[in-house]
Each structure stands twice: as C-alpha cells, then as structure tokens.
C-alpha atoms as a PDB file:
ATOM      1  CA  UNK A   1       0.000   0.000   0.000  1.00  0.00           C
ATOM      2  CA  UNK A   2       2.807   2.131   0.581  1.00  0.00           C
ATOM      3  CA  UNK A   3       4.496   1.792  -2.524  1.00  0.00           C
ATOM      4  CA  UNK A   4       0.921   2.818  -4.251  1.00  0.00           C
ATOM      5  CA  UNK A   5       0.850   5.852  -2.404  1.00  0.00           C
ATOM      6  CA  UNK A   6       4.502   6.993  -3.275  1.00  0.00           C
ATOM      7  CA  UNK A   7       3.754   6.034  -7.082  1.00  0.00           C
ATOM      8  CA  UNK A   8       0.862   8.151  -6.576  1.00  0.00           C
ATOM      9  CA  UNK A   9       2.610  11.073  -4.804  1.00  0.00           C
ATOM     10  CA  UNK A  10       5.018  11.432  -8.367  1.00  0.00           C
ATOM     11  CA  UNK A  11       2.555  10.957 -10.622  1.00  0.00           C
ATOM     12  CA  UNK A  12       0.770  14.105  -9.111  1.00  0.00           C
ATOM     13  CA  UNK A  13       4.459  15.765  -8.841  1.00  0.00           C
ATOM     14  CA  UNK A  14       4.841  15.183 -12.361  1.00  0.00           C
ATOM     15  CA  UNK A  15       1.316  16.224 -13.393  1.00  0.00           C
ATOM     16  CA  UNK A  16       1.835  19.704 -11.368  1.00  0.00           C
ATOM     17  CA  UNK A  17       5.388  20.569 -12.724  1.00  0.00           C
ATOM     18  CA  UNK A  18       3.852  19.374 -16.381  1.00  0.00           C
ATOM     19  CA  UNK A  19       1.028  21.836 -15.831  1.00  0.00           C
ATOM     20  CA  UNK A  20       3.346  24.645 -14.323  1.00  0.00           C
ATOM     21  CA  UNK A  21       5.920  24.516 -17.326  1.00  0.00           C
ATOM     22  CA  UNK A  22       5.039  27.680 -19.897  1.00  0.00           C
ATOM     23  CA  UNK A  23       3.377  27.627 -22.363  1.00  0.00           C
ATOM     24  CA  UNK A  24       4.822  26.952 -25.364  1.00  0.00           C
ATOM     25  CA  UNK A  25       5.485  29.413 -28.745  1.00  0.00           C
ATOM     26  CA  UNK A  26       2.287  30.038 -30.406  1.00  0.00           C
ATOM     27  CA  UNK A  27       2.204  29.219 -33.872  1.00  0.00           C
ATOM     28  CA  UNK A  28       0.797  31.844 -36.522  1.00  0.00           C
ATOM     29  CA  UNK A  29      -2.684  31.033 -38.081  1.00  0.00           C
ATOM     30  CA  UNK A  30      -2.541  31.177 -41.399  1.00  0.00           C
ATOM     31  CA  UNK A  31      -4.573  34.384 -41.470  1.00  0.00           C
ATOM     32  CA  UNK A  32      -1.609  35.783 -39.540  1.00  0.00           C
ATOM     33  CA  UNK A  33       0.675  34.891 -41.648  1.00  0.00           C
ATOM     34  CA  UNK A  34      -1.024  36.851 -44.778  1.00  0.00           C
ATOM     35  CA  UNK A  35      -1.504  39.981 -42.905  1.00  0.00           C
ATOM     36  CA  UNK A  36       2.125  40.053 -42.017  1.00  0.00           C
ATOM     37  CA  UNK A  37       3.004  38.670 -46.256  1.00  0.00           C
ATOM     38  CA  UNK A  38       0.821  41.555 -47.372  1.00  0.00           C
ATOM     39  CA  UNK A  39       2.553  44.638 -45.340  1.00  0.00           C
ATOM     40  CA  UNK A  40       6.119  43.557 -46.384  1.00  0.00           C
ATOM     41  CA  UNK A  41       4.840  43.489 -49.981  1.00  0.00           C
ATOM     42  CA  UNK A  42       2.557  46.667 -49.666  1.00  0.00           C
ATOM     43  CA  UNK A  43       6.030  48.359 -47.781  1.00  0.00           C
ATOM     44  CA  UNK A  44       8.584  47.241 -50.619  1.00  0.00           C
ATOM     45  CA  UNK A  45       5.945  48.122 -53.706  1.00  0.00           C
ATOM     46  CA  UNK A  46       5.694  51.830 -51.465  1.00  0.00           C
ATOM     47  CA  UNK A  47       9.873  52.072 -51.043  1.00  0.00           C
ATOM     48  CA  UNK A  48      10.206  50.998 -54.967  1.00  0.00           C
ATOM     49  CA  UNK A  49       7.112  53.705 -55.643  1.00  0.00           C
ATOM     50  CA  UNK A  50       9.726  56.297 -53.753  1.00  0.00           C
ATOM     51  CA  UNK A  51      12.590  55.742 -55.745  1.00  0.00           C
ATOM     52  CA  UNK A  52      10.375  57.024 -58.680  1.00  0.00           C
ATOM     53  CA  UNK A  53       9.547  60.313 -57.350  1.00  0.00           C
ATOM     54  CA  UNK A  54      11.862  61.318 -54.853  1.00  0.00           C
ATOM     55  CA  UNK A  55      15.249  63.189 -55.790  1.00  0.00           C
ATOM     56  CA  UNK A  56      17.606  60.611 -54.790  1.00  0.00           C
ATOM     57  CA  UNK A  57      19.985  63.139 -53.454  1.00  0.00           C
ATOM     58  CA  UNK A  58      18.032  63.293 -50.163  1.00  0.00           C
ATOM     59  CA  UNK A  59      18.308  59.006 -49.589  1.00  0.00           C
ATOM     60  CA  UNK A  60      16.888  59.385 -45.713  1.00  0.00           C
ATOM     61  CA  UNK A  61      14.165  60.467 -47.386  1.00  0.00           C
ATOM     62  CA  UNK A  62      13.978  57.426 -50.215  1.00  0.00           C
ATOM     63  CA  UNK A  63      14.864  55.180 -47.364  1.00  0.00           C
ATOM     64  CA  UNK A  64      13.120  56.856 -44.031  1.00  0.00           C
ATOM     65  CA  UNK A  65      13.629  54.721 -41.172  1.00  0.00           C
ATOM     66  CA  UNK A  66      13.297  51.271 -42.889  1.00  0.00           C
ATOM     67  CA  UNK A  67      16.826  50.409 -41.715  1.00  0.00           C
ATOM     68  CA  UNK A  68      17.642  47.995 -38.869  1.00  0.00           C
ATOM     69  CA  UNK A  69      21.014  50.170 -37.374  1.00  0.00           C
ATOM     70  CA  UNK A  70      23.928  47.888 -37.844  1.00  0.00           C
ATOM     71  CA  UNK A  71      24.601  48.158 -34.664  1.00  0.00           C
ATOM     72  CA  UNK A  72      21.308  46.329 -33.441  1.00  0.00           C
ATOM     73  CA  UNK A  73      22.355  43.180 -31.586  1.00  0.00           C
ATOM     74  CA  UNK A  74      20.717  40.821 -34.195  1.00  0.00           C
ATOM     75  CA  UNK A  75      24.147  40.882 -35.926  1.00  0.00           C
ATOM     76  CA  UNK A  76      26.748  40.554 -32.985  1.00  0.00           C
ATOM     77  CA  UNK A  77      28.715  43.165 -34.346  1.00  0.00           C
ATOM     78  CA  UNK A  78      29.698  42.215 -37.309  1.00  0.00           C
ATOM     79  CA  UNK A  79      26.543  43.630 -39.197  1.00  0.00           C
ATOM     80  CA  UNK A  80      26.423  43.070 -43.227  1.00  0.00           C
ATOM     81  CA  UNK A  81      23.225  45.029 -44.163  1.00  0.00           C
ATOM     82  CA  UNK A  82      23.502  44.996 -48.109  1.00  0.00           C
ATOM     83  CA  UNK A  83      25.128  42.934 -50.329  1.00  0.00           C
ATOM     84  CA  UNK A  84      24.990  44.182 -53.848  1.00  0.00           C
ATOM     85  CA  UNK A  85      26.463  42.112 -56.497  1.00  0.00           C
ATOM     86  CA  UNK A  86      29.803  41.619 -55.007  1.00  0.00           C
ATOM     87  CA  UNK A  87      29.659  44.215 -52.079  1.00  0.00           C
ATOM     88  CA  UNK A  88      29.030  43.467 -49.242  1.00  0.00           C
ATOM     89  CA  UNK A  89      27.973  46.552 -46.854  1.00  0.00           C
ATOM     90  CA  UNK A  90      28.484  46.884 -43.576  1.00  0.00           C
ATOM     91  CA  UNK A  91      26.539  50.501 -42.399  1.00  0.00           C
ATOM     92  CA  UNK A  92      23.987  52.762 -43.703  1.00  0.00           C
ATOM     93  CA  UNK A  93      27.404  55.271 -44.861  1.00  0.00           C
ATOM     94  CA  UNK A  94      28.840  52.803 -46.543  1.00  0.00           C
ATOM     95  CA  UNK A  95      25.713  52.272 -48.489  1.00  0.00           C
ATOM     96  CA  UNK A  96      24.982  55.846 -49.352  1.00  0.00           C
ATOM     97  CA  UNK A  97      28.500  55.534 -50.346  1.00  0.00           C
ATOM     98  CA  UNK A  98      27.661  52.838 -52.920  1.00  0.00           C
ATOM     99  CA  UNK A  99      24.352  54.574 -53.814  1.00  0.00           C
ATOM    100  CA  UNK A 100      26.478  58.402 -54.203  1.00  0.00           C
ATOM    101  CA  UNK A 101      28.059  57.931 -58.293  1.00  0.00           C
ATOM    102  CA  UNK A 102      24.240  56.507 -58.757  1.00  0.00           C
ATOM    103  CA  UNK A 103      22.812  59.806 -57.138  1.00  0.00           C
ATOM    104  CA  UNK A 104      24.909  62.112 -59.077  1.00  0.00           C
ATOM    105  CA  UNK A 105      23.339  61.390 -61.783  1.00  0.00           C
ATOM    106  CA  UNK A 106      20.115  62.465 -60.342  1.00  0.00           C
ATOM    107  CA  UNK A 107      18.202  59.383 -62.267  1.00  0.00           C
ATOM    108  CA  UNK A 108      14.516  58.541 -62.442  1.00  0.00           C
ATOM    109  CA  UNK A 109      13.419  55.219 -61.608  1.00  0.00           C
ATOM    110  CA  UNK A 110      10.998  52.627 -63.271  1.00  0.00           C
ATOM    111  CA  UNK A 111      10.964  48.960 -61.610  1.00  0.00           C
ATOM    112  CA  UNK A 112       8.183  46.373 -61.746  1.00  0.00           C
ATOM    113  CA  UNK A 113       8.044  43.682 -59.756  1.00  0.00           C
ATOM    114  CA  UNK A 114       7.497  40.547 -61.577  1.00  0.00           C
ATOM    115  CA  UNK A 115       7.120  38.069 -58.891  1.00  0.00           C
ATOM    116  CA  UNK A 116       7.508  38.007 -55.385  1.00  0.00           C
ATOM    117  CA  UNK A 117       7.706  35.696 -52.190  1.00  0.00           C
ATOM    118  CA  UNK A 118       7.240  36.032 -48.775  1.00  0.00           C
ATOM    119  CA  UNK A 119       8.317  33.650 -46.304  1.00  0.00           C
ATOM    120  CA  UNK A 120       7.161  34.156 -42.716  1.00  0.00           C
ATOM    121  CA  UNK A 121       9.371  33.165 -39.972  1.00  0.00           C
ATOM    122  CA  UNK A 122       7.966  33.994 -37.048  1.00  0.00           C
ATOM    123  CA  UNK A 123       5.516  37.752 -35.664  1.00  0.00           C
ATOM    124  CA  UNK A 124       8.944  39.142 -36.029  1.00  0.00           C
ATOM    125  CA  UNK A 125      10.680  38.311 -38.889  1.00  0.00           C
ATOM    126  CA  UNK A 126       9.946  37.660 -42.294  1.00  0.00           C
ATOM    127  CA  UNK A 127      11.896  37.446 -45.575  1.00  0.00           C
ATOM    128  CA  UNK A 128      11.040  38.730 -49.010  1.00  0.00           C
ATOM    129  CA  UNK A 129      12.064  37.470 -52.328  1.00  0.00           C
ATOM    130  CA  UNK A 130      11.462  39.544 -55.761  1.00  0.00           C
ATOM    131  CA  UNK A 131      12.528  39.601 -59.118  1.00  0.00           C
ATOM    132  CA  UNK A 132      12.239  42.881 -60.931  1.00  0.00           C
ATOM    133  CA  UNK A 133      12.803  44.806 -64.071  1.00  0.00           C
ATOM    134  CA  UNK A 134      14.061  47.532 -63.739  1.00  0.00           C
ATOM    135  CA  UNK A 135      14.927  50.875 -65.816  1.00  0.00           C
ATOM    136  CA  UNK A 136      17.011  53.996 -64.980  1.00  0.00           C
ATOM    137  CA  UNK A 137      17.694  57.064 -66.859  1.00  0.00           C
ATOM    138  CA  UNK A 138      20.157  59.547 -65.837  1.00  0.00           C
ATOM    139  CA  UNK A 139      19.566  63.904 -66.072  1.00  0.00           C
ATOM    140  CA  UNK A 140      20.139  63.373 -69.567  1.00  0.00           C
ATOM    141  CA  UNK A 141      18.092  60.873 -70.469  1.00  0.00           C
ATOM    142  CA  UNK A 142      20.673  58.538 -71.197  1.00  0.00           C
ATOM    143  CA  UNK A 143      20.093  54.543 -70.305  1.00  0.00           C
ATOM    144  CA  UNK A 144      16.586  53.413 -70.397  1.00  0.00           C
ATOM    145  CA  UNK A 145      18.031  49.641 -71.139  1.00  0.00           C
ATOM    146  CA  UNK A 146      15.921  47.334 -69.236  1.00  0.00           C
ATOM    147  CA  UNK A 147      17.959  45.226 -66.563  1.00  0.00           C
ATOM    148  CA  UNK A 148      16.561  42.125 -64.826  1.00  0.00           C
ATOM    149  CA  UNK A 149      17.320  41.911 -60.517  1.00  0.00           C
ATOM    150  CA  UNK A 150      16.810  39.635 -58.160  1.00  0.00           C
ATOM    151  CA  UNK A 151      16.101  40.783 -54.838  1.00  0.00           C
ATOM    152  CA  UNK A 152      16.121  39.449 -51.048  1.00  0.00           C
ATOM    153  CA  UNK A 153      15.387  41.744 -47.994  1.00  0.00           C
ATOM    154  CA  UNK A 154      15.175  39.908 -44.636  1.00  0.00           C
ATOM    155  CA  UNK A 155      12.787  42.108 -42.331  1.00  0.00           C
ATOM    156  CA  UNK A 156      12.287  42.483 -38.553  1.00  0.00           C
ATOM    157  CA  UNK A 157       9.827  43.871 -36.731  1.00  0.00           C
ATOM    158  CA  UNK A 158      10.692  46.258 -34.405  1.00  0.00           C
ATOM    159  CA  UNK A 159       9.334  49.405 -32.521  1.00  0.00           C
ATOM    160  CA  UNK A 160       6.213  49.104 -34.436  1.00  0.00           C
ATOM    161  CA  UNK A 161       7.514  48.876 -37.799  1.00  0.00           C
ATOM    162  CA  UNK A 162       9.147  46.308 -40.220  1.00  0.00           C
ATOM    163  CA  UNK A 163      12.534  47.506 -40.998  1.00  0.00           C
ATOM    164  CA  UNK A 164      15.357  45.822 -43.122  1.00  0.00           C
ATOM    165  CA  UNK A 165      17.901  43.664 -41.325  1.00  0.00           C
ATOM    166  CA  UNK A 166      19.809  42.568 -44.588  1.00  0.00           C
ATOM    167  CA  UNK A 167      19.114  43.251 -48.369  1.00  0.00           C
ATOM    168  CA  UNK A 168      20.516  41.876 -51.378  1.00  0.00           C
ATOM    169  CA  UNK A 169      20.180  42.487 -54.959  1.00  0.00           C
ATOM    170  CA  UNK A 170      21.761  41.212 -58.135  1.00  0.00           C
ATOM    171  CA  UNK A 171      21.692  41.939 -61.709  1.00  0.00           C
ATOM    172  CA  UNK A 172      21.713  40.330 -65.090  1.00  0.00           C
END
C-alpha cells in the first residue's frame, strides 16, 4: 500500500510541474501569416514607388527609417546590411556611399516587380524574395536599357515597424 501511495505522490508531482511549465510558442494562423506577407509586400511596392519620385539626393528620405542600425544586436557586431552584387555593406554610410556615383546622376526610376515571395518566420521576422525589371535614366536621359534583378530583404519587426535587417540584390 505504501508503494501505491509513493507512485501516486510522483505521478501528481509530475502532473503539477507538467502543468506549471510555460506555455509553449504560439504558432501563426494562417490568417496571420497573410496579414504580415501583405505589409512587407505593400512596404517594398511603397519604397520601390519612392525611388520614382523622390530626388535621390536626399536618400533618408527614399529610405526613411526602414533600416535595422547595424549596430542592433541581431548581428553581434559584425553587421552586413547589403550585399549588392559583389559588395558586401556593412553601415547605412557605406551604403549611401555605394548609392552616391548613382545619385549624381540624379536618375529617375521605373521597376516592376514581376514576382515576389514572402516567407514568414515567425511575428517578427519575415523574408522577401522579388525579381524585378528595372529601368534607370540619368539627367540626360541617357540609359533606359531594361535590366533584370533579383532581390532578397530579410525584415524584422521592431518598434512598431518592419525595418530591413539585410538586403541583397543582383543583376543580369
């Protein structure tokens, strides 16, 4: 008898430390998931729409405060926000750097998106995939050649707002 009541003494030990144990991640409904797909596309078709009608000159205004700060923890200090092509960029100055013999040219901007993807991760991270076409035409109106790009931007959401952790873009 006294065995029984010590086997059921830890069966009720293990049923209250079970029940006490937290809860564990919730899992997005798919509805979630959607709402979250259709603000990163509606916020990258709105930063694209931007680079069409703002003077590039000014790129906190093309860019606002989309940007994760490289110094935000999620990279451990050794932040690579951009590559492009075979750059890889480490701060926000070092890609206005990049952007500056672009700038100086004061182009206008034309891109498409062709297709996209968004992959949800979790309430607080998300990635986007696009390919685009893409035409730009300097002061002078020189260029206009259509160029095909690929596109990845990995998002977080933070202080209310998805912002870029990492983007990457390559051309034909």
């Amino acid at each position: 008898m006294r065995i029984q009541s010590i086997h059921i003494i830890c069966l009720y030990i293990i049923l209250l430390l079970s029940a006490c144990q937290p809860a564990g991640k919730k899992e997005l409904t798919d509805a979630q998931r959607h709402e979250i797909a259709a603000t990163i596309r509606q916020q990258t078709q709105e930063m694209f729409d931007r680079m069409r009608e703002v003077n590039l000159k000014d790129f906190e205004e093309l860019t606002g405060d989309l940007w994760v700060d490289s110094s935000d923890p999620s990279w451990t200090n050794n932040p690579a926000i951009a590559v492009y092509n075979l750059d890889i960029i480490t701060t926000s100055e070092k890609y206005k750097e990049m952007l500056q013999p672009l700038v100086d040219e004061n182009p206008t901007f034309d891109i498409k998106i062709v297709e996209d993807y968004v992959s949800v991760l979790s309430e607080n991270i998300a990635v986007y995939v696009c390919k685009l076409k893409s035409t730009v035409t300097d002061s002078m109106g020189h260029g206009g050649q259509e160029e095909t790009a690929v596109n990845s931007t990995v998002y977080i959401h933070e202080d209310g707002k998805w912002k870029i952790l990492h983007n990457h873009q390559s051309y034909d």
